[in-house]
N, C-alpha and C. Protein backbone atom coordinates (compact mmCIF):
# COMPACT_ATOMS: atom_id res chain seq x y z
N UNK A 1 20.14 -3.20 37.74
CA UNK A 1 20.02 -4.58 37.32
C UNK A 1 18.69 -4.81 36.60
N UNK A 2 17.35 -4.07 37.14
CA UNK A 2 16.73 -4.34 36.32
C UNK A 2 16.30 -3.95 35.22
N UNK A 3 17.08 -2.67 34.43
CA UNK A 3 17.25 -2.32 33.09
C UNK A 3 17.54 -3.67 32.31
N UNK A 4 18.99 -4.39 33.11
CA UNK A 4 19.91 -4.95 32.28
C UNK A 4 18.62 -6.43 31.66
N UNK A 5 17.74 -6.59 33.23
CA UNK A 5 16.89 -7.80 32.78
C UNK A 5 15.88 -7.37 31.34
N UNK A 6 15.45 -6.05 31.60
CA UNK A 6 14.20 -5.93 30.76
C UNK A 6 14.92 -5.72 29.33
N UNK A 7 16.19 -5.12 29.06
CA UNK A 7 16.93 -5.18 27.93
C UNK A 7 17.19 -6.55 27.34
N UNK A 8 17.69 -7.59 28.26
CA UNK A 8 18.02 -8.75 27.98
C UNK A 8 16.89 -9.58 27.33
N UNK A 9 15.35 -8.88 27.87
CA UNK A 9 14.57 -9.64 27.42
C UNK A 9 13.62 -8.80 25.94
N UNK A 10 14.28 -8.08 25.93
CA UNK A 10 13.60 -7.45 24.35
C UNK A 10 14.82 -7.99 23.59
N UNK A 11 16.12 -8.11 24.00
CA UNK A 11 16.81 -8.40 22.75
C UNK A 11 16.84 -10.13 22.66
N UNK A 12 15.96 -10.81 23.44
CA UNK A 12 15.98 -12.51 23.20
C UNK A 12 14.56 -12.43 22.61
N UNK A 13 14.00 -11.21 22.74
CA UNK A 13 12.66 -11.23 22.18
C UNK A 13 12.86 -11.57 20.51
N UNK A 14 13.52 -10.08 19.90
CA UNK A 14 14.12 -9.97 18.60
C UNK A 14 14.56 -10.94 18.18
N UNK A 15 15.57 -11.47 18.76
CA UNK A 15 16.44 -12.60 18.26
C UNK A 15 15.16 -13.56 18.07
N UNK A 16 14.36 -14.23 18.74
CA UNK A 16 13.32 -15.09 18.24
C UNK A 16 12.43 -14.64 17.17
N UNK A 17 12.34 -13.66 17.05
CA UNK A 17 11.23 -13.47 15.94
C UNK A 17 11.83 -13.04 14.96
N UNK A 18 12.96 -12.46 15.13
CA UNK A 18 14.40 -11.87 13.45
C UNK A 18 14.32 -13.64 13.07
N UNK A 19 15.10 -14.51 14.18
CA UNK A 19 15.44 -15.75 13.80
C UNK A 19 14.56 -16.56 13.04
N UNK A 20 13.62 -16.82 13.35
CA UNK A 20 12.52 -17.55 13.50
C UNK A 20 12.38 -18.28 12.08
N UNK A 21 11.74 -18.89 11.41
CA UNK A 21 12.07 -19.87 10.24
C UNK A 21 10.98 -18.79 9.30
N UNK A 22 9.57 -18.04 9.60
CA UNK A 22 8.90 -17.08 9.23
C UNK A 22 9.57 -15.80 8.50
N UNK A 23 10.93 -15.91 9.04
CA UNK A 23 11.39 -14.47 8.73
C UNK A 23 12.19 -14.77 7.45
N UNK A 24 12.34 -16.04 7.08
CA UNK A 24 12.56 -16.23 5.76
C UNK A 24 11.76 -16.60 4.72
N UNK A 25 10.27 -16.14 4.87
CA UNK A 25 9.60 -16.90 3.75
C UNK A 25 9.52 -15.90 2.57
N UNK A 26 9.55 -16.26 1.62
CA UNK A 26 9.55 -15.78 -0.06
C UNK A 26 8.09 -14.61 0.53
N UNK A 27 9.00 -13.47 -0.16
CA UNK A 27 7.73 -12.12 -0.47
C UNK A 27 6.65 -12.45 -1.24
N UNK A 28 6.00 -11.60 -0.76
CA UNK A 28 4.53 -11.92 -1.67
C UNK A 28 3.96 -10.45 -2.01
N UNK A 29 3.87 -10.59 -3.38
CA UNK A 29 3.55 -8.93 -4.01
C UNK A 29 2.13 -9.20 -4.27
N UNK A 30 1.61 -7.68 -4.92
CA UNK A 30 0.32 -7.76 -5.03
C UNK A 30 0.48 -6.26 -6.00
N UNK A 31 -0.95 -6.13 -6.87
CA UNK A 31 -1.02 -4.49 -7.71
C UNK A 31 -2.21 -4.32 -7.59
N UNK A 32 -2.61 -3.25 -7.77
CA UNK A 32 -3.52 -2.58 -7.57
C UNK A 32 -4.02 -1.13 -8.38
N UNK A 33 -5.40 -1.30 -8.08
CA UNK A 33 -5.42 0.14 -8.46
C UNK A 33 -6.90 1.14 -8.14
N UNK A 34 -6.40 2.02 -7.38
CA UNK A 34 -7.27 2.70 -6.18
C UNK A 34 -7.97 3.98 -7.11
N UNK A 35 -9.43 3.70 -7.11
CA UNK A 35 -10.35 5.15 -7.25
C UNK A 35 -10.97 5.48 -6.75
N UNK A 36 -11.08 6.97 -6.64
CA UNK A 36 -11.52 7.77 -5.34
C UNK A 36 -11.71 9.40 -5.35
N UNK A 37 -11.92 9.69 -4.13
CA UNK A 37 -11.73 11.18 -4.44
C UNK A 37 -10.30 11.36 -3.41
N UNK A 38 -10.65 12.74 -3.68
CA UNK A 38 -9.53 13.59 -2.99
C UNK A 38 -10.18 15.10 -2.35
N UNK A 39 -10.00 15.34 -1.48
CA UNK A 39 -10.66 16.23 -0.81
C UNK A 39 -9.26 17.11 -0.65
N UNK A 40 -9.12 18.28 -1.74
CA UNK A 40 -7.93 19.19 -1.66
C UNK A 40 -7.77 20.40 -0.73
N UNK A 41 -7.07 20.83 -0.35
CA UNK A 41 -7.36 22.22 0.49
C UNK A 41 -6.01 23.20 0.56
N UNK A 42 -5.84 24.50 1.05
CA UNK A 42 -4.89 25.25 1.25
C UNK A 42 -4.79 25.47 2.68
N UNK A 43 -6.00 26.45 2.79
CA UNK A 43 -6.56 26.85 4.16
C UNK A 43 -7.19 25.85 5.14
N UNK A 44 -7.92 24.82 4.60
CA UNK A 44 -8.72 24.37 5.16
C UNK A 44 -8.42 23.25 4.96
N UNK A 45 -8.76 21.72 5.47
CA UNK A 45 -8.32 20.67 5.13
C UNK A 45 -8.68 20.15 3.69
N UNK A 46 -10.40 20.48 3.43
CA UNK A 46 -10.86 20.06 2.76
C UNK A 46 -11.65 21.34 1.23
N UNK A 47 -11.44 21.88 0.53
CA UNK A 47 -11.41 22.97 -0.09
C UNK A 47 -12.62 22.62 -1.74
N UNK A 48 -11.62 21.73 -2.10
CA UNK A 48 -12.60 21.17 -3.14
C UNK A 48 -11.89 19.85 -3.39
N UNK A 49 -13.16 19.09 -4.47
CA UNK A 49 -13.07 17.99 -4.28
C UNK A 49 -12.74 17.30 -5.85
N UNK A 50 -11.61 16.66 -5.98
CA UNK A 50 -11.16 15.57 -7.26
C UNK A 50 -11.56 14.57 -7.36
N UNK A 51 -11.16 14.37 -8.23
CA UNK A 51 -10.91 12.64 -8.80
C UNK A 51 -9.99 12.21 -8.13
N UNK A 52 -9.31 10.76 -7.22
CA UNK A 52 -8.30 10.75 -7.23
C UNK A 52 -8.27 9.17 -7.66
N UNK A 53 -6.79 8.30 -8.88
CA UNK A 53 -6.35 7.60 -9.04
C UNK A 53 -4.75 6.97 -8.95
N UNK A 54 -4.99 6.08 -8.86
CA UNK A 54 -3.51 5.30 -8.74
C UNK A 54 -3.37 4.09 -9.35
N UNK A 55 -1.90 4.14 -9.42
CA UNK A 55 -1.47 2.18 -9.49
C UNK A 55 -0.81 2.39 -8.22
N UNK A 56 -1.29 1.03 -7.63
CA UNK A 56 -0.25 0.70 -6.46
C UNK A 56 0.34 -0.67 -6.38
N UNK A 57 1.65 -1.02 -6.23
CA UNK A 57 2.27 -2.24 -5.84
C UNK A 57 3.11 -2.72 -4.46
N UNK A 58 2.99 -3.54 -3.93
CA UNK A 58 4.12 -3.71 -2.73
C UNK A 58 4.02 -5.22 -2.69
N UNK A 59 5.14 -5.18 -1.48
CA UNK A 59 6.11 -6.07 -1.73
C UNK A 59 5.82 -6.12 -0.01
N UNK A 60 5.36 -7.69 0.64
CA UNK A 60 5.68 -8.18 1.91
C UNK A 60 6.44 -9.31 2.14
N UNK A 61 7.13 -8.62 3.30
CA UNK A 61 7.92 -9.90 3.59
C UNK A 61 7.40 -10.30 4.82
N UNK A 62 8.33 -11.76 5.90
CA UNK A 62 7.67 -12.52 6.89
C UNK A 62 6.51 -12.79 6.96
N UNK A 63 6.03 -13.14 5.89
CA UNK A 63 4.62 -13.74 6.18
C UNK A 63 4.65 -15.21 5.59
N UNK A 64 4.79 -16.43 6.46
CA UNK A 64 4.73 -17.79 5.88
C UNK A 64 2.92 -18.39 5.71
N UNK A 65 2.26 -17.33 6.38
CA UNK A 65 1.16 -17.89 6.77
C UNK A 65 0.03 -16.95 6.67
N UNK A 66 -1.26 -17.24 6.66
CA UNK A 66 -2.06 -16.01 6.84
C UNK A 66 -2.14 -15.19 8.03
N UNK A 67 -1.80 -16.05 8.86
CA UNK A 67 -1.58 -15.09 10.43
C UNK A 67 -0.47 -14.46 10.81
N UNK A 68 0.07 -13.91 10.10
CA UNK A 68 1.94 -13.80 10.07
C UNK A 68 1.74 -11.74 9.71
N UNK A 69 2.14 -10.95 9.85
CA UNK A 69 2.37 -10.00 10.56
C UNK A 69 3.06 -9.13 9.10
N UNK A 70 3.07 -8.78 8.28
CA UNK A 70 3.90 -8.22 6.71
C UNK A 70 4.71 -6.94 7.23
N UNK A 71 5.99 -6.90 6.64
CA UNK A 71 6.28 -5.68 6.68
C UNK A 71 7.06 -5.07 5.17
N UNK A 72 7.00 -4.23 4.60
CA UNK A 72 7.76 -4.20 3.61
C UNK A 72 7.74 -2.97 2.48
N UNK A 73 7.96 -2.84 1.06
CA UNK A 73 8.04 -0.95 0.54
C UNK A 73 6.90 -1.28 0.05
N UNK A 74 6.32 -0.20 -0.45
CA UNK A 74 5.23 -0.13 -1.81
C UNK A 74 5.40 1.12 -2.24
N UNK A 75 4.80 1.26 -4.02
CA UNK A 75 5.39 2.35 -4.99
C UNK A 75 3.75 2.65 -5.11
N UNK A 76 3.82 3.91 -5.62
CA UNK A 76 1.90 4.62 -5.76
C UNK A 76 2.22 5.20 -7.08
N UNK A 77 1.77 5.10 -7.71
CA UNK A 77 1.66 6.69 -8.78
C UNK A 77 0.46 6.90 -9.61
N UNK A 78 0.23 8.19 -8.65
CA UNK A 78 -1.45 8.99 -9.00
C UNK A 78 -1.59 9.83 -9.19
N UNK A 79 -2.98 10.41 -9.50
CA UNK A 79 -2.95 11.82 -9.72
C UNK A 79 -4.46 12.20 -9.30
N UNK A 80 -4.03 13.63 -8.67
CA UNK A 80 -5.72 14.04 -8.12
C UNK A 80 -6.49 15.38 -9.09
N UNK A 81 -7.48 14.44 -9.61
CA UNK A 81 -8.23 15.38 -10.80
C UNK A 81 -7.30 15.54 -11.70
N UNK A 82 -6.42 14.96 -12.37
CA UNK A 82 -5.43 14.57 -13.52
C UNK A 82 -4.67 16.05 -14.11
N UNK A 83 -4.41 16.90 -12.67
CA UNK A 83 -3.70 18.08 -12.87
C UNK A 83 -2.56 17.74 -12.11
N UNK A 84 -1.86 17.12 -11.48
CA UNK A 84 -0.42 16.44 -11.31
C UNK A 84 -0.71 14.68 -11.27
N UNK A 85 1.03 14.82 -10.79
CA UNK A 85 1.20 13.26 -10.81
C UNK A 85 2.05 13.28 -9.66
N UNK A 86 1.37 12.50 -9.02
CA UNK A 86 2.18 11.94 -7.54
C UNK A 86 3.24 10.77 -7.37
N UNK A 87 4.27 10.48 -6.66
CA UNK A 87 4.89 9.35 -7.13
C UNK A 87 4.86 9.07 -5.40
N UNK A 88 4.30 7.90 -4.91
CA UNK A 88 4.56 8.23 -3.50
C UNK A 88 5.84 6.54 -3.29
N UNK A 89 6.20 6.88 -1.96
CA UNK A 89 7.11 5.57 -1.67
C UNK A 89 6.68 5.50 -0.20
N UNK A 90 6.96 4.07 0.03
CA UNK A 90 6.17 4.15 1.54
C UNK A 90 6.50 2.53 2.27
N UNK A 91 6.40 2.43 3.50
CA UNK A 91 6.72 1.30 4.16
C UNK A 91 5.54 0.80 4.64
N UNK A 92 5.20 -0.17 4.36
CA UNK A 92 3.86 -1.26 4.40
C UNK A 92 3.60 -1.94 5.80
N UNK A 93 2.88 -1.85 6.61
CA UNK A 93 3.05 -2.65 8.07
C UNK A 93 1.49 -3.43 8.04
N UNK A 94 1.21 -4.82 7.73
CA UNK A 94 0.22 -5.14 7.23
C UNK A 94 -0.09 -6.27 8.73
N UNK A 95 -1.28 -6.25 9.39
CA UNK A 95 -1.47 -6.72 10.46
C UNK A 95 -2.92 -7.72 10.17
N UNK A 96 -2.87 -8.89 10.05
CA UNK A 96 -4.37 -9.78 9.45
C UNK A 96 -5.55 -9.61 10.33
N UNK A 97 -6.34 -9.69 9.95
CA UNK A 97 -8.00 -9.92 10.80
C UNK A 97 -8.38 -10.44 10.10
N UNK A 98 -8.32 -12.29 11.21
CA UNK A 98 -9.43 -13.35 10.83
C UNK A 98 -8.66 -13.86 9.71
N UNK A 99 -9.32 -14.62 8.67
CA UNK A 99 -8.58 -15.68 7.54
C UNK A 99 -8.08 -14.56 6.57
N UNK A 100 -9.08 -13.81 6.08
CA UNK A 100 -8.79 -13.47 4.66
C UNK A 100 -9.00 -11.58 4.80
N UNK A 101 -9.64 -10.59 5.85
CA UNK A 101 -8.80 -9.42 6.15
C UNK A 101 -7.78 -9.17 6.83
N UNK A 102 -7.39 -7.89 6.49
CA UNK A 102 -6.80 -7.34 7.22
C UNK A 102 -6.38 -5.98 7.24
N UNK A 103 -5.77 -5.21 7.80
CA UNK A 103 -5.41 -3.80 7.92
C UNK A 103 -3.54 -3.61 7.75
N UNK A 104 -3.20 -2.59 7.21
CA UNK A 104 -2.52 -1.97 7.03
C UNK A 104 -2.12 -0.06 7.19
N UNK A 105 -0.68 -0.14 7.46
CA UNK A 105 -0.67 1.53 7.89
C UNK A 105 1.11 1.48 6.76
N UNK A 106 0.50 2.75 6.02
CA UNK A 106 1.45 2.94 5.14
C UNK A 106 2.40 4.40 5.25
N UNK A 107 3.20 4.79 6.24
CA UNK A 107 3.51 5.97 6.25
C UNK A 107 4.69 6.41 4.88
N UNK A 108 4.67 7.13 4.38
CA UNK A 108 5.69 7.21 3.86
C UNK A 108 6.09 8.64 3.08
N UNK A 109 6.45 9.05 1.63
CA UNK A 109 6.69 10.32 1.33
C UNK A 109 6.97 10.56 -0.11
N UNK A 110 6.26 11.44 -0.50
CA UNK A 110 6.17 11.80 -2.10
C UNK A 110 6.67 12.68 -2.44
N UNK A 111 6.34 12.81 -4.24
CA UNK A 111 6.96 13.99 -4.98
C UNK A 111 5.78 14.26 -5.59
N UNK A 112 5.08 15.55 -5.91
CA UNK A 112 4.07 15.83 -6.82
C UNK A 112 4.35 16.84 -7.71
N UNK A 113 4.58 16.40 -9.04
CA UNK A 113 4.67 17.24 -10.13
C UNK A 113 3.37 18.03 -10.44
N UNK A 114 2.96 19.41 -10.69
CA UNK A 114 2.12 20.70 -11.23
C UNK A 114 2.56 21.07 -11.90
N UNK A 115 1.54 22.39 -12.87
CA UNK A 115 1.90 23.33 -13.78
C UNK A 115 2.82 24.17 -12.89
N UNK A 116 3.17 24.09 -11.11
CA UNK A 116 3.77 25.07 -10.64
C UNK A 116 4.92 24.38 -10.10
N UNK A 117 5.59 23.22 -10.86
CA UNK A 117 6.59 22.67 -10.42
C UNK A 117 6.64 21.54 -9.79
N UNK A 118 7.84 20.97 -9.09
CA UNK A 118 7.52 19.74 -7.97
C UNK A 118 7.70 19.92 -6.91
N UNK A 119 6.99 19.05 -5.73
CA UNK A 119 7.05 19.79 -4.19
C UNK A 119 6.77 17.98 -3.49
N UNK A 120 8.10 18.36 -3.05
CA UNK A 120 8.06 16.61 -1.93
C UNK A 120 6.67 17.24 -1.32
N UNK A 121 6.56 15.81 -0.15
CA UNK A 121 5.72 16.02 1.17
C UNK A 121 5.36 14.39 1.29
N UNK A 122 4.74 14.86 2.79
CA UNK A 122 4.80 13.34 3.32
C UNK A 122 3.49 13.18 3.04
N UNK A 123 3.18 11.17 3.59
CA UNK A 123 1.82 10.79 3.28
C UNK A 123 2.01 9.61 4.05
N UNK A 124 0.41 9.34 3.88
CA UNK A 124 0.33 8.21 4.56
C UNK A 124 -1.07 7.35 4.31
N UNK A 125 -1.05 6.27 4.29
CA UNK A 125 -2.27 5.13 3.87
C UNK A 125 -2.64 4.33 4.65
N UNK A 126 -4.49 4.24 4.70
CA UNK A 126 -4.13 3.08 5.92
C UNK A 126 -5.50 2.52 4.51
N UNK A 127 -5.64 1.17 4.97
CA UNK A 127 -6.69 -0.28 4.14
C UNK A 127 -6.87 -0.86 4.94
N UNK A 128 -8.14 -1.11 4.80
CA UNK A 128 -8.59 -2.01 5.41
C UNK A 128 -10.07 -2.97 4.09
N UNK A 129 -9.55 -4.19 4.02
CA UNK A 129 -10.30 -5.26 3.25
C UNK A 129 -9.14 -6.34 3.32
N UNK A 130 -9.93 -7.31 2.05
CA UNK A 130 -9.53 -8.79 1.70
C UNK A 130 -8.05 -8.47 1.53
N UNK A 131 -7.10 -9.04 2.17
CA UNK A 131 -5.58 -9.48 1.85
C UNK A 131 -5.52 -10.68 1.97
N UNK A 132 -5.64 -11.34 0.98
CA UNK A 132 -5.46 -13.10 1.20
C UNK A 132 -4.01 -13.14 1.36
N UNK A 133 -3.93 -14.39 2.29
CA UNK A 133 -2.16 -15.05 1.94
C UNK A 133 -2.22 -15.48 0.57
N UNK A 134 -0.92 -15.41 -0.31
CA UNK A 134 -0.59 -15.78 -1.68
C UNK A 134 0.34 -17.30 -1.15
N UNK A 135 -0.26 -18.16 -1.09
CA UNK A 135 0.09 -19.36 -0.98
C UNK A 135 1.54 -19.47 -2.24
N UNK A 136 1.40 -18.82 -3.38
CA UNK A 136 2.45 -18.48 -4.58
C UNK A 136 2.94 -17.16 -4.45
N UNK A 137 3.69 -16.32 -4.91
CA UNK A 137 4.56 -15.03 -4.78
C UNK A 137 3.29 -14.16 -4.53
N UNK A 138 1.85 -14.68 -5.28
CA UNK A 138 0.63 -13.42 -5.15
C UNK A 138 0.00 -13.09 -4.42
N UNK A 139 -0.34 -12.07 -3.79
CA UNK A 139 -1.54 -12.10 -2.69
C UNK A 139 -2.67 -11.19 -3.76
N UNK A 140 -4.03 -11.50 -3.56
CA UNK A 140 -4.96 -11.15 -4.14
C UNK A 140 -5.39 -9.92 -2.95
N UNK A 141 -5.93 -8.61 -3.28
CA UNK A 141 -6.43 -8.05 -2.50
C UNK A 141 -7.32 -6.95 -2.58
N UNK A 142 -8.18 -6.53 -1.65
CA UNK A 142 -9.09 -5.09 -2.27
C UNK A 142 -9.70 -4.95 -1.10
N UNK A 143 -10.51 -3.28 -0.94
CA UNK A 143 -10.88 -2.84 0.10
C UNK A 143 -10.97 -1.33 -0.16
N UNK A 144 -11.16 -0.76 1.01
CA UNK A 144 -10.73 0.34 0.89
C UNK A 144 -9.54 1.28 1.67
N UNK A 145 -9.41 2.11 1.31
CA UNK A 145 -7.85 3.17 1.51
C UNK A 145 -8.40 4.15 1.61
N UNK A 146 -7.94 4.62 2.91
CA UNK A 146 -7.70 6.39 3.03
C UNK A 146 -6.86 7.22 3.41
N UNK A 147 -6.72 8.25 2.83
CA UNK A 147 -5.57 8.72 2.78
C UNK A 147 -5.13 10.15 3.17
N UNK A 148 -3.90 10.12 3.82
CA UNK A 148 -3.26 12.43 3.62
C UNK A 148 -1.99 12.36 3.35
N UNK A 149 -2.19 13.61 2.02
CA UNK A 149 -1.09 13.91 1.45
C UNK A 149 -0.58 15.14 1.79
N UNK A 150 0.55 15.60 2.29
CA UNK A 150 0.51 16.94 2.88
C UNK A 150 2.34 17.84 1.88
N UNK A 151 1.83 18.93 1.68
CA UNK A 151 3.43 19.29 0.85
C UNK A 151 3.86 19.87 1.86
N UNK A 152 5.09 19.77 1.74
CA UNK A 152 6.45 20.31 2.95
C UNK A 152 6.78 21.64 2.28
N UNK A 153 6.42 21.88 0.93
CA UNK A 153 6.81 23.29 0.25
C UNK A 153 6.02 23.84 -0.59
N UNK A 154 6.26 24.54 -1.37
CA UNK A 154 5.56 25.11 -2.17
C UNK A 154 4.20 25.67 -1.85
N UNK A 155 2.98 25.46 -2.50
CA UNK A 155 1.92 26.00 -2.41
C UNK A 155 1.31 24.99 -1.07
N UNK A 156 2.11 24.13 -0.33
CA UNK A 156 1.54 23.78 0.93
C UNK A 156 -0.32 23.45 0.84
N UNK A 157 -0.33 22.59 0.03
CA UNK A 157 -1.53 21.81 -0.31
C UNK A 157 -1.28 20.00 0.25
N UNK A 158 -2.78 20.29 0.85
CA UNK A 158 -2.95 18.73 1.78
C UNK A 158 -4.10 18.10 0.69
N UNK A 159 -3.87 16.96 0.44
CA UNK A 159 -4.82 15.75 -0.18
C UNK A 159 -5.53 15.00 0.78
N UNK A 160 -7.07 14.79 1.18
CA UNK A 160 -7.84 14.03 1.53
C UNK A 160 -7.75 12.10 1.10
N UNK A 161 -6.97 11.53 1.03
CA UNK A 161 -7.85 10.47 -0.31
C UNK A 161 -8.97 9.52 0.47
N UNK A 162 -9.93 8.94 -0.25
CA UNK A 162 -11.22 8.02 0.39
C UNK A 162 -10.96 7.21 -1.09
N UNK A 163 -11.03 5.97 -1.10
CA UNK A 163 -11.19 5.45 -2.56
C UNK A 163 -11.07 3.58 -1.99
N UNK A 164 -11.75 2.99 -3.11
CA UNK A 164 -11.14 1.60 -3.37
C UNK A 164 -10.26 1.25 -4.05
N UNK A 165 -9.77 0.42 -3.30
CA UNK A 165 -8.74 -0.37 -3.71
C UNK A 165 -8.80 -1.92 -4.38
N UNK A 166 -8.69 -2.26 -5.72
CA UNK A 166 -9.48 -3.38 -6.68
C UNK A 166 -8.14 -3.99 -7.33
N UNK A 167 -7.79 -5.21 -6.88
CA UNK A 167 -6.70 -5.74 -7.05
C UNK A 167 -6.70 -5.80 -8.92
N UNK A 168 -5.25 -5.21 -9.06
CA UNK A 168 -4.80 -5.50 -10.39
C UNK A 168 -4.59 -6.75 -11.07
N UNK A 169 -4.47 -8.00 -10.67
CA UNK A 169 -4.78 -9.31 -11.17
C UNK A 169 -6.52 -9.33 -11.99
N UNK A 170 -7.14 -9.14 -10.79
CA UNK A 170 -8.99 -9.52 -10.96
C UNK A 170 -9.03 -8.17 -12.28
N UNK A 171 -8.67 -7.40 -12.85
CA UNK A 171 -8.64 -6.79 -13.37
C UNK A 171 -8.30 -7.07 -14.95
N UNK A 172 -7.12 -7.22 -14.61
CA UNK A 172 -6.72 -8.21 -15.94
C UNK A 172 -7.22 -9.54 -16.49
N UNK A 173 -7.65 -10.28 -15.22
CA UNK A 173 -7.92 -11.42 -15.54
C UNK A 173 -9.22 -11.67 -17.20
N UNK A 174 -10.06 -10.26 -17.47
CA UNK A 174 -10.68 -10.94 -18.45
C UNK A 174 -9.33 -10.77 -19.75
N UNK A 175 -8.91 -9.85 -19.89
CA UNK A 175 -8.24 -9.68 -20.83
C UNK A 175 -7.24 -10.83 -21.01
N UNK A 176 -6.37 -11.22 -20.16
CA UNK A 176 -5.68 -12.81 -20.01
C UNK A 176 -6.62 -13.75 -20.74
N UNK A 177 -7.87 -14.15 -20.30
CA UNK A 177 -8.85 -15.01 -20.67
C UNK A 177 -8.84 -15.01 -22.30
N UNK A 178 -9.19 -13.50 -22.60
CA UNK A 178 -9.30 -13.56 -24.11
C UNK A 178 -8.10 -13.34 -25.29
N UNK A 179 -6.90 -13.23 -24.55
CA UNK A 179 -5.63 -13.55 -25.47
C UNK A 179 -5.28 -15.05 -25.62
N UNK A 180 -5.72 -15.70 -24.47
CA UNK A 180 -5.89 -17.32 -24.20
C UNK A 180 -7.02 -17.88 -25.27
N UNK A 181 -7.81 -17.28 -24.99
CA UNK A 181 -9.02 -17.99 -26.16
C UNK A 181 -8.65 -17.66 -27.61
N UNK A 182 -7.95 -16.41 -28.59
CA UNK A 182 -7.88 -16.08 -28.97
C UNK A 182 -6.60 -16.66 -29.48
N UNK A 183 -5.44 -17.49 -28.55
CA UNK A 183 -4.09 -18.39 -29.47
C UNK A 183 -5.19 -19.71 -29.09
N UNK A 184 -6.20 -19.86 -28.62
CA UNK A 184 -6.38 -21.28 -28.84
C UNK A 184 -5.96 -22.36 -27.78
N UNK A 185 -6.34 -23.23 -27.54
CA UNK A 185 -5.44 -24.53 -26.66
C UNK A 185 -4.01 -25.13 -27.55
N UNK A 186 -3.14 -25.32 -26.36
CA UNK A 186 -2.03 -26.05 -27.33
C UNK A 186 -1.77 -27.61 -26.70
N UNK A 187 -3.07 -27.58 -25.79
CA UNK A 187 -2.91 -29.00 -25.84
C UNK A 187 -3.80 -30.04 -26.99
């Protein structure tokens, strides 16, 4: 009987928080784009050391609020010391601290193209900085990310990553500014 209670009460748990009016609020995306190194290795974790870059985008859902809990995909595509290209995919679990940080854990799993072919393998991201709530579809964000990339085949090479993360809006924003200045006001 008391399985049946403690079952009964994780699945009225779910049902309140699946249900809940939060679990329908409009996603809120964000882009990015992370530079850094990469600490490569065969033998060793850490062997020698790259460049490493990305674009990154994702997509959270249930969050009506800044205190609200994200879960949802995000797409990567980078490259360490600009001798492949990584495409990673990954599930976003974004947890707030305070108004305007917060942390995230990104497990998920790639493909990396070389001169020696392509070779899945898994990965994983964690951030920690500014994730504002996007009061509109946007959330503004930046911080830093670190990272392991590990191949399941091939030449069985692990990626270190350490890098910032500098939201792709604040980025663009001068260039916006000066295509704006540049047609002029149309009021």
């Amino acid at each position: 009987m008391r399985h049946f209670s403690g079952l009964a009460s994780v699945v009225t748990l779910l049902g309140v928080a699946l249900g809940s009016r939060s679990a329908f609020a409009e996603p809120e995306w964000s882009s990015s784009i992370i530079a850094g190194v990469a600490g490569i290795g065969n033998e060793s974790a850490w062997e020698r050391t790259r460049f490493y870059g990305a674009l990154r985008g994702e997509a959270l859902f249930l969050r009506a609020n800044r205190r609200n809990f994200g879960l949802g995909p995000a797409l990567e595509i980078g490259t360490a010391g600009f001798s492949d290209a990584r495409f990673l995919g990954s599930a976003v679990m974004l947890a707030p601290i305070g108004e305007f940080l917060a942390v995230s854990l990104a497990p998920g799993a790639f493909v990396r193209t070389s001169s020696q072919g392509a070779v899945a393998g898994l990965s994983g991201r964690g951030f920690f900085g500014l994730h504002a709530y996007g009061y509109s579809s946007y959330a503004l964000n930046g911080g830093l990310v670190v990272g392991f990339d590990r191949d399941l085949g091939g030449p069985g090479e692990n990626a270190i990553i350490v890098g910032a993360q500098v939201d792709g809006l604040i980025l663009a924003l001068p260039v916006l500014l000066l295509v704006a200045w540049l047609h002029g006001s149309s009021d």
